[in-house]
PDB file of N, CA and C in Angstrom:
ATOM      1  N   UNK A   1      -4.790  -5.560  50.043  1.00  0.00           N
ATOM      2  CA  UNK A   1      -5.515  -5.822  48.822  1.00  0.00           C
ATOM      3  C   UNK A   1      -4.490  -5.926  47.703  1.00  0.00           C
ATOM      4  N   UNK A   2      -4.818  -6.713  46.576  1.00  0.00           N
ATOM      5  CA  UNK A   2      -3.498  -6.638  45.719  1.00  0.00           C
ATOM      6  C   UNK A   2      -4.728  -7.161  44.403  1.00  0.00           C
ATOM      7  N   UNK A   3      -3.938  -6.650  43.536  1.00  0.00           N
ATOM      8  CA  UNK A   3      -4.863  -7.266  42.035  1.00  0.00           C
ATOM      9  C   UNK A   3      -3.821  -6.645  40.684  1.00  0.00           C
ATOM     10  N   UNK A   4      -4.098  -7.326  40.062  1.00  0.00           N
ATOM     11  CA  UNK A   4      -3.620  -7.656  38.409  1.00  0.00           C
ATOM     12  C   UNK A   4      -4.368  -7.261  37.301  1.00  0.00           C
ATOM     13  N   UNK A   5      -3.734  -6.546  36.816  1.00  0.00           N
ATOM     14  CA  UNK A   5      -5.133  -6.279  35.487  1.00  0.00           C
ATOM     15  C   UNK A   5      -4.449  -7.197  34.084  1.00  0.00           C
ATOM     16  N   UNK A   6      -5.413  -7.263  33.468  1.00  0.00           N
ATOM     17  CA  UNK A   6      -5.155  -8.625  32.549  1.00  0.00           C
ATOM     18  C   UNK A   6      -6.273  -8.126  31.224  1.00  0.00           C
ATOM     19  N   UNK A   7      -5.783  -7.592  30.057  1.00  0.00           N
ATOM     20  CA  UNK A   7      -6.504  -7.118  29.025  1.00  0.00           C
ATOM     21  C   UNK A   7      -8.178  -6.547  29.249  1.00  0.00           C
ATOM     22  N   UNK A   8      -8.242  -5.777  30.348  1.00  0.00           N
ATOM     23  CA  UNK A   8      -9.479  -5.086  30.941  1.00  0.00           C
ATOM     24  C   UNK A   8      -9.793  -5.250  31.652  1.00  0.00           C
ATOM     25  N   UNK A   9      -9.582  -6.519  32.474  1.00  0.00           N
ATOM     26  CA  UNK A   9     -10.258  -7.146  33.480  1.00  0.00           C
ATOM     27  C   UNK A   9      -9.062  -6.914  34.451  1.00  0.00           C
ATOM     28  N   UNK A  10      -9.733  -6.386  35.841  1.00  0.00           N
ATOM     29  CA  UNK A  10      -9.195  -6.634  36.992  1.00  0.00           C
ATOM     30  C   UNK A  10      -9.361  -7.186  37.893  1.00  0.00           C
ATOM     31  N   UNK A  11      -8.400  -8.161  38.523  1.00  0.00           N
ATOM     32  CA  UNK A  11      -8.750  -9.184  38.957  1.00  0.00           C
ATOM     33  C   UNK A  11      -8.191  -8.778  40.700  1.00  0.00           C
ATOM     34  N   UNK A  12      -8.860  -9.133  41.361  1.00  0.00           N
ATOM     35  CA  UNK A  12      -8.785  -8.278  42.635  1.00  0.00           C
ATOM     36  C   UNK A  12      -8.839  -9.338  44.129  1.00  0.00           C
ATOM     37  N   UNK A  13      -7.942  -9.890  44.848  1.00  0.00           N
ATOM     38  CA  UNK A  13      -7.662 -10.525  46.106  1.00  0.00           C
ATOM     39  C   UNK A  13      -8.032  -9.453  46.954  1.00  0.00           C
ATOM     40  N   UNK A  14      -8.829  -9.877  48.323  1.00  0.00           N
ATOM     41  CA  UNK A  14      -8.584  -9.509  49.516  1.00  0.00           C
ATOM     42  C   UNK A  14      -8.077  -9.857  50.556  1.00  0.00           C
ATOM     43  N   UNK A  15      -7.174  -9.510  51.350  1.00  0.00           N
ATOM     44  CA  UNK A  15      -6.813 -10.156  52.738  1.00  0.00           C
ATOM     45  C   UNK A  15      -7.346 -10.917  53.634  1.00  0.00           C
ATOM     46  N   UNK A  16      -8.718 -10.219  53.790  1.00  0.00           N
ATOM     47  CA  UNK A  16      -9.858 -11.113  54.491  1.00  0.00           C
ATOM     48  C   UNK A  16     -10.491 -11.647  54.285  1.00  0.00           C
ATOM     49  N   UNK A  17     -10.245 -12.134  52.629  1.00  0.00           N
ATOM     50  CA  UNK A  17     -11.377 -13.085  52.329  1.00  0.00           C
ATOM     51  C   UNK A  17     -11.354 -14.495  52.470  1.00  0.00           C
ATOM     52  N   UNK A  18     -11.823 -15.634  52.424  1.00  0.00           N
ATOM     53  CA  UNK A  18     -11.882 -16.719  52.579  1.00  0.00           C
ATOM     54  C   UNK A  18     -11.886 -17.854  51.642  1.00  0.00           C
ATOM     55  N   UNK A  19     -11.589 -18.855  51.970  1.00  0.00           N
ATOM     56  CA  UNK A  19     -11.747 -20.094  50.727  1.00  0.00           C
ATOM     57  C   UNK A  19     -12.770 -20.550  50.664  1.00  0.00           C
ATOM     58  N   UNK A  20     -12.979 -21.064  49.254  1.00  0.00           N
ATOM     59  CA  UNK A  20     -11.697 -21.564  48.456  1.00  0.00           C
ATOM     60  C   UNK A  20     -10.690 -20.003  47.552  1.00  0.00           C
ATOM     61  N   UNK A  21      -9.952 -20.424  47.393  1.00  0.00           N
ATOM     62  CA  UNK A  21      -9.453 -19.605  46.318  1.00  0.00           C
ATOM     63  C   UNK A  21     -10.115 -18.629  45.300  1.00  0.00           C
ATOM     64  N   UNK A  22     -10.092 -17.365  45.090  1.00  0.00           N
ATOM     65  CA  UNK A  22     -10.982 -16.631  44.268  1.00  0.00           C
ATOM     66  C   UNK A  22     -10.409 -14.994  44.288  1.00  0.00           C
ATOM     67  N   UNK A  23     -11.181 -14.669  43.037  1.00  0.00           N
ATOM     68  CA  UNK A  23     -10.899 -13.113  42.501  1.00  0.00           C
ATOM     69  C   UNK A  23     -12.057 -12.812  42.266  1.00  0.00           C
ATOM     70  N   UNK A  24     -12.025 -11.590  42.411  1.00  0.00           N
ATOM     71  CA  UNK A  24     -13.103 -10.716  42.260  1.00  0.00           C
ATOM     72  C   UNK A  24     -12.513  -9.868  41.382  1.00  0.00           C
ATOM     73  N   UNK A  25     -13.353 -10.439  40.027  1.00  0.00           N
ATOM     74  CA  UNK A  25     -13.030  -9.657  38.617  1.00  0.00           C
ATOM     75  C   UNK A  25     -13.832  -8.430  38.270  1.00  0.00           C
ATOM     76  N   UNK A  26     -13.431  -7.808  37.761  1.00  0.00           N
ATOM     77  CA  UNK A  26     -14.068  -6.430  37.308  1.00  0.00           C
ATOM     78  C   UNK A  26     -13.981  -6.009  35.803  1.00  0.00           C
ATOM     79  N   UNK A  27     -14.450  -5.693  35.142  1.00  0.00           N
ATOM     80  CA  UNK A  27     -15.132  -5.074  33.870  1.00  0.00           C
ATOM     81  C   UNK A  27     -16.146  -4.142  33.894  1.00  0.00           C
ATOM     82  N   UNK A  28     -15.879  -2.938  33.673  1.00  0.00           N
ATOM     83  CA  UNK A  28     -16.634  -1.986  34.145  1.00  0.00           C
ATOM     84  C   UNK A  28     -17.246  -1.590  35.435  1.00  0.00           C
ATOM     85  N   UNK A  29     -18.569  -1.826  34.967  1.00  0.00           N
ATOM     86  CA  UNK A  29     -19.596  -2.127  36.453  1.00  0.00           C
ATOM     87  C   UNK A  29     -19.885  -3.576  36.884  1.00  0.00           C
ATOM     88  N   UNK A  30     -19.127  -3.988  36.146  1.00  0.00           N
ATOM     89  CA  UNK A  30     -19.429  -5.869  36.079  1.00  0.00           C
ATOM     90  C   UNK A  30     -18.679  -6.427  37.307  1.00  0.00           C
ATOM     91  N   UNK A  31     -18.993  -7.207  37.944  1.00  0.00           N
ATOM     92  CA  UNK A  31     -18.175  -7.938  38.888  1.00  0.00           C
ATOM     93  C   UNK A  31     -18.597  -9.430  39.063  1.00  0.00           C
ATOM     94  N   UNK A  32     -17.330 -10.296  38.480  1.00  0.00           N
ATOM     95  CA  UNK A  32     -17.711 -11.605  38.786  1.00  0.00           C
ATOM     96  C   UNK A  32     -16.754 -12.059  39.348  1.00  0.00           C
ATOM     97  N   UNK A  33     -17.183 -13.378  40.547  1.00  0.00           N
ATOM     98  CA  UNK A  33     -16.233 -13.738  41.290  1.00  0.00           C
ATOM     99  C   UNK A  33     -15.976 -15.208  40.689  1.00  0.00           C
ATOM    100  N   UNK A  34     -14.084 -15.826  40.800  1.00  0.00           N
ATOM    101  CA  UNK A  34     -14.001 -16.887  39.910  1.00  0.00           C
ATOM    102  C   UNK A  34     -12.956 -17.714  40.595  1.00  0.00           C
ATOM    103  N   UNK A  35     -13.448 -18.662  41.338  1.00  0.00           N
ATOM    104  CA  UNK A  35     -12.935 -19.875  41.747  1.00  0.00           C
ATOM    105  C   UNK A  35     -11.296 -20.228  41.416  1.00  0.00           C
ATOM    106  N   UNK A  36     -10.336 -20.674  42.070  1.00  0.00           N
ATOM    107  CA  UNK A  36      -9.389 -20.859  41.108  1.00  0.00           C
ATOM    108  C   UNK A  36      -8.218 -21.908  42.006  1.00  0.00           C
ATOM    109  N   UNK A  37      -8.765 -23.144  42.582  1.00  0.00           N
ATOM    110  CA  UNK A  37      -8.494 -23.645  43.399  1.00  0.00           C
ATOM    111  C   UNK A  37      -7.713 -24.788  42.746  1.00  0.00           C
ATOM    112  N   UNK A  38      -7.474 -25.034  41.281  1.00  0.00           N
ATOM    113  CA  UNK A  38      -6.247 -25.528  40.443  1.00  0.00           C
ATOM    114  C   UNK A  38      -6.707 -25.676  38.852  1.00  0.00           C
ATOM    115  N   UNK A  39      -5.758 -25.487  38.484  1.00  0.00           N
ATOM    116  CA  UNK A  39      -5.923 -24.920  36.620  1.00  0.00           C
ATOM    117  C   UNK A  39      -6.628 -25.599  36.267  1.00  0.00           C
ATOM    118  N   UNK A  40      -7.407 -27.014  36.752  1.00  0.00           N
ATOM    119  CA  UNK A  40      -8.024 -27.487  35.973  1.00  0.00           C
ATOM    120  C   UNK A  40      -9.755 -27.162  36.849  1.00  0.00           C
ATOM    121  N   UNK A  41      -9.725 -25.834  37.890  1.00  0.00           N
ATOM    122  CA  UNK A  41     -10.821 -26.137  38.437  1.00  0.00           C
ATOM    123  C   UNK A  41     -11.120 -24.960  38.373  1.00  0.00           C
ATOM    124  N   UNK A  42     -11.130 -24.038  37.774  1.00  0.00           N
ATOM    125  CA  UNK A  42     -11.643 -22.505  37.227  1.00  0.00           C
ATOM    126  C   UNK A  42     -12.758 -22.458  36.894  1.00  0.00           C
ATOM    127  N   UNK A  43     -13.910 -21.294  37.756  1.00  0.00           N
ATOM    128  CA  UNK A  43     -14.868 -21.938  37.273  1.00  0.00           C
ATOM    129  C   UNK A  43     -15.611 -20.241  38.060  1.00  0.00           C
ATOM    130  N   UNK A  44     -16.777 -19.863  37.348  1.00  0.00           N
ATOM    131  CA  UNK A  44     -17.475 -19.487  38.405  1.00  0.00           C
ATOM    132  C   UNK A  44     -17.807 -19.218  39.766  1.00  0.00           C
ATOM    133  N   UNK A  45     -17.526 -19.069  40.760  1.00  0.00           N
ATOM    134  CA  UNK A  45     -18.072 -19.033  42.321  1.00  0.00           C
ATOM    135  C   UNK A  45     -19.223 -19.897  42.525  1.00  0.00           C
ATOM    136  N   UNK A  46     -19.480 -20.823  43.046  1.00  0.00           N
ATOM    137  CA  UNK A  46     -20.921 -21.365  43.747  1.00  0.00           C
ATOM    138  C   UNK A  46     -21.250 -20.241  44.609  1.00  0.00           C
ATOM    139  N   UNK A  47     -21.940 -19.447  44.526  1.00  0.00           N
ATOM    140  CA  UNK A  47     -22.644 -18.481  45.648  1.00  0.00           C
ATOM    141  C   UNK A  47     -23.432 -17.515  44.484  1.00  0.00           C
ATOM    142  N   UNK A  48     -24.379 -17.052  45.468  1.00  0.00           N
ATOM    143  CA  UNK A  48     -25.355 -15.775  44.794  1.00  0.00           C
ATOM    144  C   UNK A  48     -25.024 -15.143  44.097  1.00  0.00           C
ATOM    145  N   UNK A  49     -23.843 -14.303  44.639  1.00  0.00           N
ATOM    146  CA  UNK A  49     -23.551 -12.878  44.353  1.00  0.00           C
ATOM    147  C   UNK A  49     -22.183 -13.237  43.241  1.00  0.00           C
ATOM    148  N   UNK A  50     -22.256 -14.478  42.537  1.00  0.00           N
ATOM    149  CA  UNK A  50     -20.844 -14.577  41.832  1.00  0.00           C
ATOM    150  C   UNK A  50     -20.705 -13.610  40.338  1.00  0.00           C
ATOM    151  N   UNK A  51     -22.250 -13.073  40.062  1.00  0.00           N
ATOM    152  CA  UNK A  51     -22.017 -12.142  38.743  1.00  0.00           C
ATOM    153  C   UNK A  51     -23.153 -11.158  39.269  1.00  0.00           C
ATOM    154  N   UNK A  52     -22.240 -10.071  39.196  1.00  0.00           N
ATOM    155  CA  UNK A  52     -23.174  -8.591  39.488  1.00  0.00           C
ATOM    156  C   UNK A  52     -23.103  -7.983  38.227  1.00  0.00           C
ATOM    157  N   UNK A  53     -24.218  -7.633  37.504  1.00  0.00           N
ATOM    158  CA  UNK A  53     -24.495  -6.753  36.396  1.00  0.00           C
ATOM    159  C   UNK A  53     -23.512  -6.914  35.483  1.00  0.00           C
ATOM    160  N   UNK A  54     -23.203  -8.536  34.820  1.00  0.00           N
ATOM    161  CA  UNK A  54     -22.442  -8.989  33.914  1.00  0.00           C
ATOM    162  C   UNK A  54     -23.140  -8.747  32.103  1.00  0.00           C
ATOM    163  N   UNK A  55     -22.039  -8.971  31.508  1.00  0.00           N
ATOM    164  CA  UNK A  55     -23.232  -8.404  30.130  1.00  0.00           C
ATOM    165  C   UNK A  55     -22.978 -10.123  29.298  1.00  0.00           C
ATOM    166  N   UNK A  56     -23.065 -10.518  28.442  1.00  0.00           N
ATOM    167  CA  UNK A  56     -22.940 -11.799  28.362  1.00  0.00           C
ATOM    168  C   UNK A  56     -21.453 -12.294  28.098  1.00  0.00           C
ATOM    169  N   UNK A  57     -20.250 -11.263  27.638  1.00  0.00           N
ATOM    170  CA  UNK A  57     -19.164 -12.272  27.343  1.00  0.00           C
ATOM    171  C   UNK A  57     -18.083 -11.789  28.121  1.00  0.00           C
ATOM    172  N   UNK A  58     -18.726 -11.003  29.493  1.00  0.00           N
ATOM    173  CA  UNK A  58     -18.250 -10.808  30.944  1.00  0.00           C
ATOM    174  C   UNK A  58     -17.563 -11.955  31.354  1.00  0.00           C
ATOM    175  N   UNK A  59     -18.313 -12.666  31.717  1.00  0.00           N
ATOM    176  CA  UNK A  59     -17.957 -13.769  32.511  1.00  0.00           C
ATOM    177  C   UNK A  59     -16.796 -14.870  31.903  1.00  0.00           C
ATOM    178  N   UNK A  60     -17.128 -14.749  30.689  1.00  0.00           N
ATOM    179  CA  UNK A  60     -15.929 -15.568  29.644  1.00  0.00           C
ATOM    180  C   UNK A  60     -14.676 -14.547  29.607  1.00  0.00           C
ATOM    181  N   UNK A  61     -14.804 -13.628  29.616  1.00  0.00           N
ATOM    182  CA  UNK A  61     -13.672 -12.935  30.131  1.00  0.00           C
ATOM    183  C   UNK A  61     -12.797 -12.927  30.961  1.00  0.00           C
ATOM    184  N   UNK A  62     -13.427 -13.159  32.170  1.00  0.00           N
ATOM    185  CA  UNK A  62     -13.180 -12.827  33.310  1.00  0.00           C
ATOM    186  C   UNK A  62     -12.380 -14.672  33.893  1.00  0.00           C
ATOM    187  N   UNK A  63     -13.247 -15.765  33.542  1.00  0.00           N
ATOM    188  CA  UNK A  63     -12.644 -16.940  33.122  1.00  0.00           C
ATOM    189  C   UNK A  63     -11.392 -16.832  32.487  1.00  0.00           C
ATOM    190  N   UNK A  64     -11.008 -16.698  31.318  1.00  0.00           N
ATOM    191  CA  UNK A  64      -9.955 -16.422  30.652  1.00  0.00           C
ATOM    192  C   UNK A  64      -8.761 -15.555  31.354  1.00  0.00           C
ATOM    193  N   UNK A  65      -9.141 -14.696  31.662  1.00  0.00           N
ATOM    194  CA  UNK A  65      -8.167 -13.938  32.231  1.00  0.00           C
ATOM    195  C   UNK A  65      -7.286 -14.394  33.952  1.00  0.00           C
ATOM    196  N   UNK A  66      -8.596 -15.614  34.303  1.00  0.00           N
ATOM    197  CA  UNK A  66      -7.625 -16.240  35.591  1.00  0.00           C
ATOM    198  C   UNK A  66      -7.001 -17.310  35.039  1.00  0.00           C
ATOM    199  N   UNK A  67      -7.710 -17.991  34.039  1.00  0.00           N
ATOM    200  CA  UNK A  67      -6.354 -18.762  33.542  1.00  0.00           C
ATOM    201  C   UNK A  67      -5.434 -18.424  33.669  1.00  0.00           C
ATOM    202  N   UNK A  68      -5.571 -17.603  32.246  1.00  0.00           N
ATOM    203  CA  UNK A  68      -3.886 -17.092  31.784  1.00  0.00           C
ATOM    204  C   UNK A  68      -3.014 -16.574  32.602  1.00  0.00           C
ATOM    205  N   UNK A  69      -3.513 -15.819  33.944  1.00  0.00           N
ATOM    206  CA  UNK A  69      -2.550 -15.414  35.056  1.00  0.00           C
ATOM    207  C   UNK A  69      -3.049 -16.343  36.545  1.00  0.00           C
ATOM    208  N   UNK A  70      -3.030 -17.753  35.818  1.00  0.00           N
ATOM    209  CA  UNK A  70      -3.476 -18.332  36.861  1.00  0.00           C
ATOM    210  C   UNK A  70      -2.582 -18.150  38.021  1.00  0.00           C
ATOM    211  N   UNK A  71      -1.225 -18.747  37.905  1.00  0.00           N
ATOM    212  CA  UNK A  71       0.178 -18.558  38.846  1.00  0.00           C
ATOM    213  C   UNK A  71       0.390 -17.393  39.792  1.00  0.00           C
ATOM    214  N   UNK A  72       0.446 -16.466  38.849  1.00  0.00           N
ATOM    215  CA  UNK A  72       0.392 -15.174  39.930  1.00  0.00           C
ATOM    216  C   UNK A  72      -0.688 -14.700  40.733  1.00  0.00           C
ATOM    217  N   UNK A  73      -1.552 -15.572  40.069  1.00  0.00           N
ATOM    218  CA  UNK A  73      -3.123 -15.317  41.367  1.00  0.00           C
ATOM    219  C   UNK A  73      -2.606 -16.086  42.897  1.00  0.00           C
ATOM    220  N   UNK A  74      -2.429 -17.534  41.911  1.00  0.00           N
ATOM    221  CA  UNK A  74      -2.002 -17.762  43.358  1.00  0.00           C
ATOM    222  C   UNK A  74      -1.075 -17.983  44.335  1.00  0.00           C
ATOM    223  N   UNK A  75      -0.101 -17.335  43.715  1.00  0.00           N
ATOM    224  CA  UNK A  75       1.051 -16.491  44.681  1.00  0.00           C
ATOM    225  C   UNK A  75       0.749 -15.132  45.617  1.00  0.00           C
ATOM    226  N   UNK A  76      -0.090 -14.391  44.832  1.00  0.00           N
ATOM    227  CA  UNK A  76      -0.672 -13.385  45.522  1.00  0.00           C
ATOM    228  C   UNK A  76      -1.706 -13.922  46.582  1.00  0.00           C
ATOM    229  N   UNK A  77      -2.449 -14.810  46.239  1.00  0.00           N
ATOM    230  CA  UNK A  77      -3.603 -15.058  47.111  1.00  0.00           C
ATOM    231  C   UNK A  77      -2.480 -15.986  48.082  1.00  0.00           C
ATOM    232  N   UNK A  78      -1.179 -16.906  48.173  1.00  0.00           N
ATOM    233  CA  UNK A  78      -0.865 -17.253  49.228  1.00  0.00           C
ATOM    234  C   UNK A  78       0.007 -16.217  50.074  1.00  0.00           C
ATOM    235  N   UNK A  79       0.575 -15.075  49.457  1.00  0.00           N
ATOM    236  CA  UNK A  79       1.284 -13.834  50.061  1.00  0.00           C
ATOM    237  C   UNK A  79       0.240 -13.014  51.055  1.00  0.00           C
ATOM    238  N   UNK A  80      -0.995 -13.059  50.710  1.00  0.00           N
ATOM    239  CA  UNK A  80      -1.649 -12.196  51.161  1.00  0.00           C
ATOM    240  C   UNK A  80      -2.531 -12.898  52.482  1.00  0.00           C
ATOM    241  N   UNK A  81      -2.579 -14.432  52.302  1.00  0.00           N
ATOM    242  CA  UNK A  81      -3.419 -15.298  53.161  1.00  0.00           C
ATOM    243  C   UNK A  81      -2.413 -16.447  54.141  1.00  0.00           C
ATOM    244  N   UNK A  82      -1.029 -15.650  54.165  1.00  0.00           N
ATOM    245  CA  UNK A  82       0.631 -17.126  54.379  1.00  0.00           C
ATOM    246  C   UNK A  82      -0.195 -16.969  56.346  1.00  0.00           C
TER     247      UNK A  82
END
């Protein structure tokens, strides 16, 4: 498991998880999951479960924060998935 924290938000890879590309962000009790399959394609998760008990400027957060450490996401996500 490996993750980055980024002005509150922690942004969290698993080993076993699958593509496309993605973090599982955290803010509190908040958890949103956020796509990140090239800088210009950041986005939400397509799936159900992509915002658990988000409050409204969660998710813009949580966006922002894979930008800005877009690179090292996905160095980590190819270290962890080589």
């Amino acid at each position: 498991m490996g993750s980055i924290r980024h002005r509150g938000v922690r942004l969290q890879i698993y080993p076993d998880d699958h593509l496309p590309m993605h973090a599982h962000c955290f803010l509190g009790d908040a958890e949103i999951i956020v796509d990140f399959d090239d800088p210009n394609g950041i986005k939400l998760a397509d799936r159900p479960d992509a915002e658990r008990s988000p409050k409204r400027p969660d998710s813009k957060r949580a966006l922002e924060a894979v930008k800005e450490r877009y690179d090292e996401l996905v160095e980590l996500w190819k270290e962890m998935h080589a």
